[in-house]
Protein backbone atom coordinates (compact mmCIF):
# COMPACT_ATOMS: atom_id res chain seq x y z
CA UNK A 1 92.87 -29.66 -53.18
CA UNK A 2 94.39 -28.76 -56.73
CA UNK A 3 92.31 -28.29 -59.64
CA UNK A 4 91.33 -31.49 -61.37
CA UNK A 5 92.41 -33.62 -58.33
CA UNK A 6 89.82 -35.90 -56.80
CA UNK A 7 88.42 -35.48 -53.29
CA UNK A 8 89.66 -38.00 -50.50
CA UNK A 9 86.27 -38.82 -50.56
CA UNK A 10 86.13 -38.85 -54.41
CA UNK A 11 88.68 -41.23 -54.17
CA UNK A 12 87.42 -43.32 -51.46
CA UNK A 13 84.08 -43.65 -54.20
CA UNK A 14 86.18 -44.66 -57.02
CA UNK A 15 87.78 -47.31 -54.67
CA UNK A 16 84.55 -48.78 -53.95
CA UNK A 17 83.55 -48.63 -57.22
CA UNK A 18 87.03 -50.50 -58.83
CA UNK A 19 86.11 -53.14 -56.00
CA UNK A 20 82.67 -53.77 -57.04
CA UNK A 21 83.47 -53.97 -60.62
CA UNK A 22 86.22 -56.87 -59.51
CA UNK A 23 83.06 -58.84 -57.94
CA UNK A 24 80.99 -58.41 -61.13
CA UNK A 25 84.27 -60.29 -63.39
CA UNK A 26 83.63 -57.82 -66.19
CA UNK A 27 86.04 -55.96 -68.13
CA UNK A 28 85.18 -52.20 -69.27
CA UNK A 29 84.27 -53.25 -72.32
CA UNK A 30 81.62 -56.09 -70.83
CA UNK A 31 80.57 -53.51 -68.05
CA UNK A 32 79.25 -50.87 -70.76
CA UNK A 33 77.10 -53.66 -72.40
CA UNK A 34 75.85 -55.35 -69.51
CA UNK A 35 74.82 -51.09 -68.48
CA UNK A 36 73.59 -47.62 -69.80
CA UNK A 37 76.52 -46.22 -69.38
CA UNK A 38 79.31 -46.13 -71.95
CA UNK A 39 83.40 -47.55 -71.73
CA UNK A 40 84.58 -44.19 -71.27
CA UNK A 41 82.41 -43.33 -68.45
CA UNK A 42 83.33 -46.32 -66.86
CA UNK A 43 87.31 -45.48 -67.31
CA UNK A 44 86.10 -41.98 -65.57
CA UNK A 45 84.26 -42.75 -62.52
CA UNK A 46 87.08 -45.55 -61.97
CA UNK A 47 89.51 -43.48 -62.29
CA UNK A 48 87.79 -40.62 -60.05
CA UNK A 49 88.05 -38.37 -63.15
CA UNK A 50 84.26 -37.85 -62.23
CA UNK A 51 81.59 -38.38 -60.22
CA UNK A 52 79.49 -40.93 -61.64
CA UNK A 53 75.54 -40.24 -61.55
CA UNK A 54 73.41 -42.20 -58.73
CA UNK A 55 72.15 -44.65 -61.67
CA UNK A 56 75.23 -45.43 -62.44
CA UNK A 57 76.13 -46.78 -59.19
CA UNK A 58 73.20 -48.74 -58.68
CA UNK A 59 73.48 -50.83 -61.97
CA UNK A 60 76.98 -51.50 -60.46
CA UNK A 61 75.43 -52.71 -57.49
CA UNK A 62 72.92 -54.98 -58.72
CA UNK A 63 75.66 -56.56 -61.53
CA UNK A 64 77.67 -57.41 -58.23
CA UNK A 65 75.01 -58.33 -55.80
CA UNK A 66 75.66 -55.88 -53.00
CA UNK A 67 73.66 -53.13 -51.59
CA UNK A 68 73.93 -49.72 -52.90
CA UNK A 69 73.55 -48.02 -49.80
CA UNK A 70 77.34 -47.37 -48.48
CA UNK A 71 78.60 -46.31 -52.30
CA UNK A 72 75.57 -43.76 -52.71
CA UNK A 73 76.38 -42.57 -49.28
CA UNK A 74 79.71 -41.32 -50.68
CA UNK A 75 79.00 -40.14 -53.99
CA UNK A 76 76.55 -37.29 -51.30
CA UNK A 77 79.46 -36.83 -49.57
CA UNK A 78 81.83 -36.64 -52.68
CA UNK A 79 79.26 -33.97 -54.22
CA UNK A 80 79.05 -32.03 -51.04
CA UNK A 81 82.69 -31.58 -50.84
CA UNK A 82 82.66 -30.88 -54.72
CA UNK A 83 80.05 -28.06 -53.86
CA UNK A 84 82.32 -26.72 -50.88
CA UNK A 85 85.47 -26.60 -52.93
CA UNK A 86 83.77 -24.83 -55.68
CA UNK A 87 83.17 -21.59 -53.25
CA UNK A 88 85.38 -19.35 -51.30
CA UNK A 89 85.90 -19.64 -47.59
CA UNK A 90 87.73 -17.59 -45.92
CA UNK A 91 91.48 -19.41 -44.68
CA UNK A 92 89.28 -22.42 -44.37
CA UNK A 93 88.93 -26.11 -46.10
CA UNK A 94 85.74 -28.50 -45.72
CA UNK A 95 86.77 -31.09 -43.55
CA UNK A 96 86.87 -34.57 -45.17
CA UNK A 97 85.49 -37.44 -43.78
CA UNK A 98 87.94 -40.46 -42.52
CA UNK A 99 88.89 -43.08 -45.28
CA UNK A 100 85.73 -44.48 -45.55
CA UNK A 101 78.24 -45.08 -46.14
CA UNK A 102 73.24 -42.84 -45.05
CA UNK A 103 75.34 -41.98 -49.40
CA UNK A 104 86.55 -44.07 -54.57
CA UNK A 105 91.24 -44.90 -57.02
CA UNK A 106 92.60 -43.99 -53.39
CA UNK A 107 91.99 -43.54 -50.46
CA UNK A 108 92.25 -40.81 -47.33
CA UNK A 109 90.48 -36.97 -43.49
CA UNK A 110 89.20 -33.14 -41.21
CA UNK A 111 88.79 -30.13 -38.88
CA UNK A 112 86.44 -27.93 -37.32
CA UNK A 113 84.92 -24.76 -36.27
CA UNK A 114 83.68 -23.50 -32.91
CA UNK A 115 81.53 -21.08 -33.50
CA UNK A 116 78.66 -22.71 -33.92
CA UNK A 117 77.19 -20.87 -36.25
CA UNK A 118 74.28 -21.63 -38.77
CA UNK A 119 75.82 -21.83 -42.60
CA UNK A 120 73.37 -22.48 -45.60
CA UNK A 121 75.16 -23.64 -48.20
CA UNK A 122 74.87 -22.05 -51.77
CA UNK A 123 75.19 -24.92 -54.55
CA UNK A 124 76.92 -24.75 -57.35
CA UNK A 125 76.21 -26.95 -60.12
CA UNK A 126 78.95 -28.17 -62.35
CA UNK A 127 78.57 -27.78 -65.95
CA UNK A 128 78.33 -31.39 -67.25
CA UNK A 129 80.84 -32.60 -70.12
CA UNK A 130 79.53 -33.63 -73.71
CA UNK A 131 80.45 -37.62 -72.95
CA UNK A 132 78.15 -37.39 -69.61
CA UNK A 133 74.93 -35.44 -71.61
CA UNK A 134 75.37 -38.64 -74.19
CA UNK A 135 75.17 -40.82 -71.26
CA UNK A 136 72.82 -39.17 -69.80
CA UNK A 137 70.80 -39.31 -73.08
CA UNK A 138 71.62 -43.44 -73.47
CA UNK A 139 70.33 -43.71 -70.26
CA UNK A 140 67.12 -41.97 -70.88
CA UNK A 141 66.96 -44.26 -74.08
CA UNK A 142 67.63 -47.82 -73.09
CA UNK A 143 66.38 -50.05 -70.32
CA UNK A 144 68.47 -50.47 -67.38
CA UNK A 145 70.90 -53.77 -66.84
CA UNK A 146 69.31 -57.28 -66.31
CA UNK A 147 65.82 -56.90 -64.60
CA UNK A 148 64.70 -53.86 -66.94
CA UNK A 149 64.64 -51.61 -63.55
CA UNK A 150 64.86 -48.38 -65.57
CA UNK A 151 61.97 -49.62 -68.27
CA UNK A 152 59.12 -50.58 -65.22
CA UNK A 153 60.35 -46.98 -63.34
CA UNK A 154 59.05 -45.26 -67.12
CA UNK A 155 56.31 -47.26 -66.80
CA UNK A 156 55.40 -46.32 -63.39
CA UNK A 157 56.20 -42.66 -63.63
CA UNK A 158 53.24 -43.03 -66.29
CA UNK A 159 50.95 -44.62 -64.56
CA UNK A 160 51.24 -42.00 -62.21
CA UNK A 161 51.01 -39.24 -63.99
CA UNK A 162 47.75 -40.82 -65.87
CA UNK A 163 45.93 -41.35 -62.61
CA UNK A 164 46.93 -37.31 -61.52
CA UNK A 165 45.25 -36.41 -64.77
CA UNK A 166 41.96 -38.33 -64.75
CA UNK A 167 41.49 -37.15 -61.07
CA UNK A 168 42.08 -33.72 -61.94
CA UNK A 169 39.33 -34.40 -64.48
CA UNK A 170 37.12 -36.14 -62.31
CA UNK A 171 37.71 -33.19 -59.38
CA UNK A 172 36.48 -30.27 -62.07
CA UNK A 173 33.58 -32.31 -63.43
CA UNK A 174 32.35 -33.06 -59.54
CA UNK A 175 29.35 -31.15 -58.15
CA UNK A 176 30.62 -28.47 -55.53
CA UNK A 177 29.03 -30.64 -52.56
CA UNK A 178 31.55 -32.98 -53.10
CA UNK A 179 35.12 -31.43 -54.66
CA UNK A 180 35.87 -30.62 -51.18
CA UNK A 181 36.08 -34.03 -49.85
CA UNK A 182 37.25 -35.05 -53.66
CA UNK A 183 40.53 -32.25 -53.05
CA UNK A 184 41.47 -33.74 -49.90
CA UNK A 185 41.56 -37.59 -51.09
CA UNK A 186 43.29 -36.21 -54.44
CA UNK A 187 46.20 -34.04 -52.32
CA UNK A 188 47.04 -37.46 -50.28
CA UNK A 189 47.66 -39.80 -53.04
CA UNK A 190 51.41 -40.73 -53.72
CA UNK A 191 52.64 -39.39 -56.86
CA UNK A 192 56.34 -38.85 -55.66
CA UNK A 193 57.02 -42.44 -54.32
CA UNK A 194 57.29 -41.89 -50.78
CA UNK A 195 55.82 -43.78 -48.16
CA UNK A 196 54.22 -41.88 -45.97
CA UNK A 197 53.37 -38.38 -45.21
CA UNK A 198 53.42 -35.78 -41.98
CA UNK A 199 52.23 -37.31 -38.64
CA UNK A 200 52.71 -41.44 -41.02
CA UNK A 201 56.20 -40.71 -40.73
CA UNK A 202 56.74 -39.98 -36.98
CA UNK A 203 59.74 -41.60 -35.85
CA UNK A 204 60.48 -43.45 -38.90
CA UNK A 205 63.62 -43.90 -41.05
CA UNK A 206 63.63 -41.38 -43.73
CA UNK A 207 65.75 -44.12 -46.12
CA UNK A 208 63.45 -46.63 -45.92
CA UNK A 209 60.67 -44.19 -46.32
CA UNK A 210 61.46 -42.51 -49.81
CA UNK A 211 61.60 -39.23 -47.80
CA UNK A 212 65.25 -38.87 -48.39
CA UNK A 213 65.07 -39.48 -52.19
CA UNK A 214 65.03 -35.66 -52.62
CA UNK A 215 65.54 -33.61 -49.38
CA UNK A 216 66.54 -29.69 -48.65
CA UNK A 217 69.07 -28.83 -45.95
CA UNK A 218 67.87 -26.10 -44.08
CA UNK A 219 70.94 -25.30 -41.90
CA UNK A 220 74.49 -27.63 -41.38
CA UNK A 221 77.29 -26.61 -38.89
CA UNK A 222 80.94 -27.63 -38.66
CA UNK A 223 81.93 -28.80 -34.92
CA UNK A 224 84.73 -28.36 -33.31
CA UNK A 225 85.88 -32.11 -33.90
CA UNK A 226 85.54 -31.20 -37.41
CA UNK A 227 82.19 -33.24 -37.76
CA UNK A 228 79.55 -31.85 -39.67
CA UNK A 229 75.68 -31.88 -38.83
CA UNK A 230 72.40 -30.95 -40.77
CA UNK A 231 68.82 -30.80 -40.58
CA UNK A 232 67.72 -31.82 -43.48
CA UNK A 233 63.97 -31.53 -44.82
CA UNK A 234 61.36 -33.43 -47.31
CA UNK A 235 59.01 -31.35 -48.42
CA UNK A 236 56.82 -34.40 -50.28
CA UNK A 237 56.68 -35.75 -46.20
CA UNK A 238 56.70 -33.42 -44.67
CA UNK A 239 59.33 -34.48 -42.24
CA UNK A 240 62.97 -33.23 -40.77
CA UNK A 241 65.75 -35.38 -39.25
CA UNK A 242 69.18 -34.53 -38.29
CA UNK A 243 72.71 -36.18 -40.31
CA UNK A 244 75.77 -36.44 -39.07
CA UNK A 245 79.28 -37.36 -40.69
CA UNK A 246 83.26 -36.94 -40.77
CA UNK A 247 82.20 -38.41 -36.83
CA UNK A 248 84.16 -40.98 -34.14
CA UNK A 249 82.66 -43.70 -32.91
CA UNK A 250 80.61 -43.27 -30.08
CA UNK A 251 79.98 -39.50 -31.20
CA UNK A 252 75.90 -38.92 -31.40
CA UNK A 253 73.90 -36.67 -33.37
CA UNK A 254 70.21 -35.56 -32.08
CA UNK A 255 67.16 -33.44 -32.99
CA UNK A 256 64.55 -31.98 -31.70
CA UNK A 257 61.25 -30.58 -33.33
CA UNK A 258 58.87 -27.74 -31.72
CA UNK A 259 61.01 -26.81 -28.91
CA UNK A 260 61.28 -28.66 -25.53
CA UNK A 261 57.88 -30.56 -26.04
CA UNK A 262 58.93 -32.01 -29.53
CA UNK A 263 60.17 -35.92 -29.68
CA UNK A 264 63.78 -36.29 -29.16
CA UNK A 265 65.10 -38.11 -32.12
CA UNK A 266 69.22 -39.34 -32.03
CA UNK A 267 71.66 -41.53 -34.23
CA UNK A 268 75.16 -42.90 -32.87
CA UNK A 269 78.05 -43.97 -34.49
CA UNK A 270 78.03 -47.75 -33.64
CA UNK A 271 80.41 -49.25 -36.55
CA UNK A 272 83.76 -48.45 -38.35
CA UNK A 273 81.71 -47.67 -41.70
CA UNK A 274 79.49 -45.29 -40.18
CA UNK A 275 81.85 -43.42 -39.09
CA UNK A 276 83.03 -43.42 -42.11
CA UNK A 277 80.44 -42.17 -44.02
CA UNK A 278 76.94 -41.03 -41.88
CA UNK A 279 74.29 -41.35 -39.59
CA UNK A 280 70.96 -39.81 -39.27
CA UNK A 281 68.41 -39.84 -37.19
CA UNK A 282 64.41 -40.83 -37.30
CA UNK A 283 62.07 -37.94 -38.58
CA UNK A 284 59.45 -35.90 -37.07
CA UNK A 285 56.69 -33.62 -38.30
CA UNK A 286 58.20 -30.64 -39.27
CA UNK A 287 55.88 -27.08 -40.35
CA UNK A 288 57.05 -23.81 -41.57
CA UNK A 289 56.59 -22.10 -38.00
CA UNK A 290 58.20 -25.46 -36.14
CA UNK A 291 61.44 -24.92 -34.51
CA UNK A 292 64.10 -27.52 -35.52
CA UNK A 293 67.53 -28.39 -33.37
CA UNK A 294 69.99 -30.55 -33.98
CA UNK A 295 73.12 -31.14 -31.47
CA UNK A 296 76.36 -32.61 -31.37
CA UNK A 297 77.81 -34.52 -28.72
CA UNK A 298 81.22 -35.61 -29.04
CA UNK A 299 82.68 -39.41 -27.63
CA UNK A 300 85.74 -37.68 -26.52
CA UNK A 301 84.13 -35.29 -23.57
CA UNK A 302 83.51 -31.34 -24.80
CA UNK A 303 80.28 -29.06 -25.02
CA UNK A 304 77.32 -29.98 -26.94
CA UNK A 305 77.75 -28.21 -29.71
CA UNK A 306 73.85 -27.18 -31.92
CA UNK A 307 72.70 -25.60 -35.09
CA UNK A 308 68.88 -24.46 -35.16
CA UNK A 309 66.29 -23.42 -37.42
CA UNK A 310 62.97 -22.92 -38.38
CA UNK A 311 61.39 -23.70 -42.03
CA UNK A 312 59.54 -20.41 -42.90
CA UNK A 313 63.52 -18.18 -42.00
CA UNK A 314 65.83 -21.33 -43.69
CA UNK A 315 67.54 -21.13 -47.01
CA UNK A 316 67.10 -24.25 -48.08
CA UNK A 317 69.61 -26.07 -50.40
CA UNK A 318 68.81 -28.67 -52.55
CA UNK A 319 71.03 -32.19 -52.24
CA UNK A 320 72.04 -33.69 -55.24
């Protein structure tokens, strides 16, 4: 990839995006009004001369009445392969998924590695230009598009952080007999928005869940097919599950938590658009001495192919 060029799956985003903005009947100038985000901005992430930011794609979303979910699902992968070509690698290039969700002014594909061994990625954050920090700064400033979403998130991000306070005062003030019982009910409460926590979440959908709002890979590993898979980790629930992408149809992903006793959790590429973009499985408990596996099993015939890990020896990287 040349310097300043998009990503095939930069472009794929920016596709997506142009097609959206045609449902919503809105010229640039109407799309900055009716959003937070300003005309040039707009002429950027259109044009894949940057990535936009994840708000940016939902008020998109909502101004055409479709679901977010396949356009956030590339702008991860987009980032991700931002990240990889920002490092070194030795004779090698990230593979990119097929043209076309878990997550675009053209459109495009990659290969693998057989090694199977574990790499934790090192992220690399790209300095942002002055035009994003004043969106960035508009956004902060102004409610979001027609139903005031970003106004009633400030508003519950308060709330929250009021009722953290006043138990914190209510904890110090109790009398030792009960602060015990007090800490316990206080740890529980919900302060980061997900929806469950530890042994709540068994064998449910991290998406649906909140749990994926801010997760950690802990290991990822490119297969032979030129696939890639990761266990990926909330620490607000608790929880691992396994993602695949860059897959065929029919290819599966699983994991496996606590060795041969844990719950085996798997994901399969069912649909053109997952393959696509990506798949992941359903989560299970996951503590710093757990063991965590995740496999690959190709459609086409070939070895299983696995990556594994435990919490307390990961590097964990943050996603963006």
């Amino acid at each position: 990839m040349t310097p300043g060029a998009p990503s095939p799956s930069g472009a794929r985003l920016a596709l997506v995006l142009q097609q959206l903005k045609q449902h919503t009947g809105l010229s640039l100038a109407q799309l900055a009004n009716a959003t937070t985000f300003s005309k040039s901005s707009w002429e950027r992430y259109l044009n894949s001369k940057s990535l936009p930011p994840r708000s940016a794609v939902e008020e998109l979303c909502r101004l055409a009445g479709e679901s977010a979910d396949h356009p956030l699902a590339l702008l991860d992968i987009a980032r991700t392969d931002r990240r990889e070509a920002g490092r070194p690698t030795p004779d090698r290039r990230r593979p990119e998924t097929p043209p076309d969700n878990d997550g675009a002014d053209t459109v495009p594909g990659d290969a693998g590695d057989t090694t199977g061994q574990i790499r934790n990625r090192t992220q690399t954050r790209s300095p942002h230009s002055e035009a994003d920090r004043t969106d960035r700064r508009r956004a902060e400033a102004t409610p979001s598009g027609p139903a005031g979403h970003r106004h009633a998130t400030v508003l519950t991000a308060l709330a929250s952080a009021c009722a953290v306070v006043l138990g914190a005062l209510v904890l110090t003030h109790l009398p030792p007999s009960h602060r015990k019982g007090a800490s316990v009910a206080a740890t529980s409460s919900p302060a980061t928005g997900v929806r469950c926590r530890r042994t709540a979440c068994q064998n449910k959908d991290p998406i649906t869940t909140n749990c994926a709002a801010a997760p950690l890979t802990l290991a990822e590993h490119e297969t032979a097919t030129g696939a890639w898979i990761q266990i990926r980790y909330s620490p607000q629930c608790g929880t691992g599950w396994a993602r695949m992408w860059g897959a065929a149809l029919d290819d599966r992903v699983e994991m496996r938590a606590g060795g041969r006793d844990g719950a085996l959790r798997y994901a399969r590429v069912t649909s053109r658009g997952e393959a696509d973009t990506y798949v992941h499985t359903r989560m299970s408990v996951v503590s710093p001495a757990t063991s965590v596996e995740a496999c690959f099993s190709p459609a086409a015939g070939g070895g299983k192919e696995c990556v594994e890990t435990r919490l307390d020896q990961a590097t964990p990287s943050p996603s963006q």
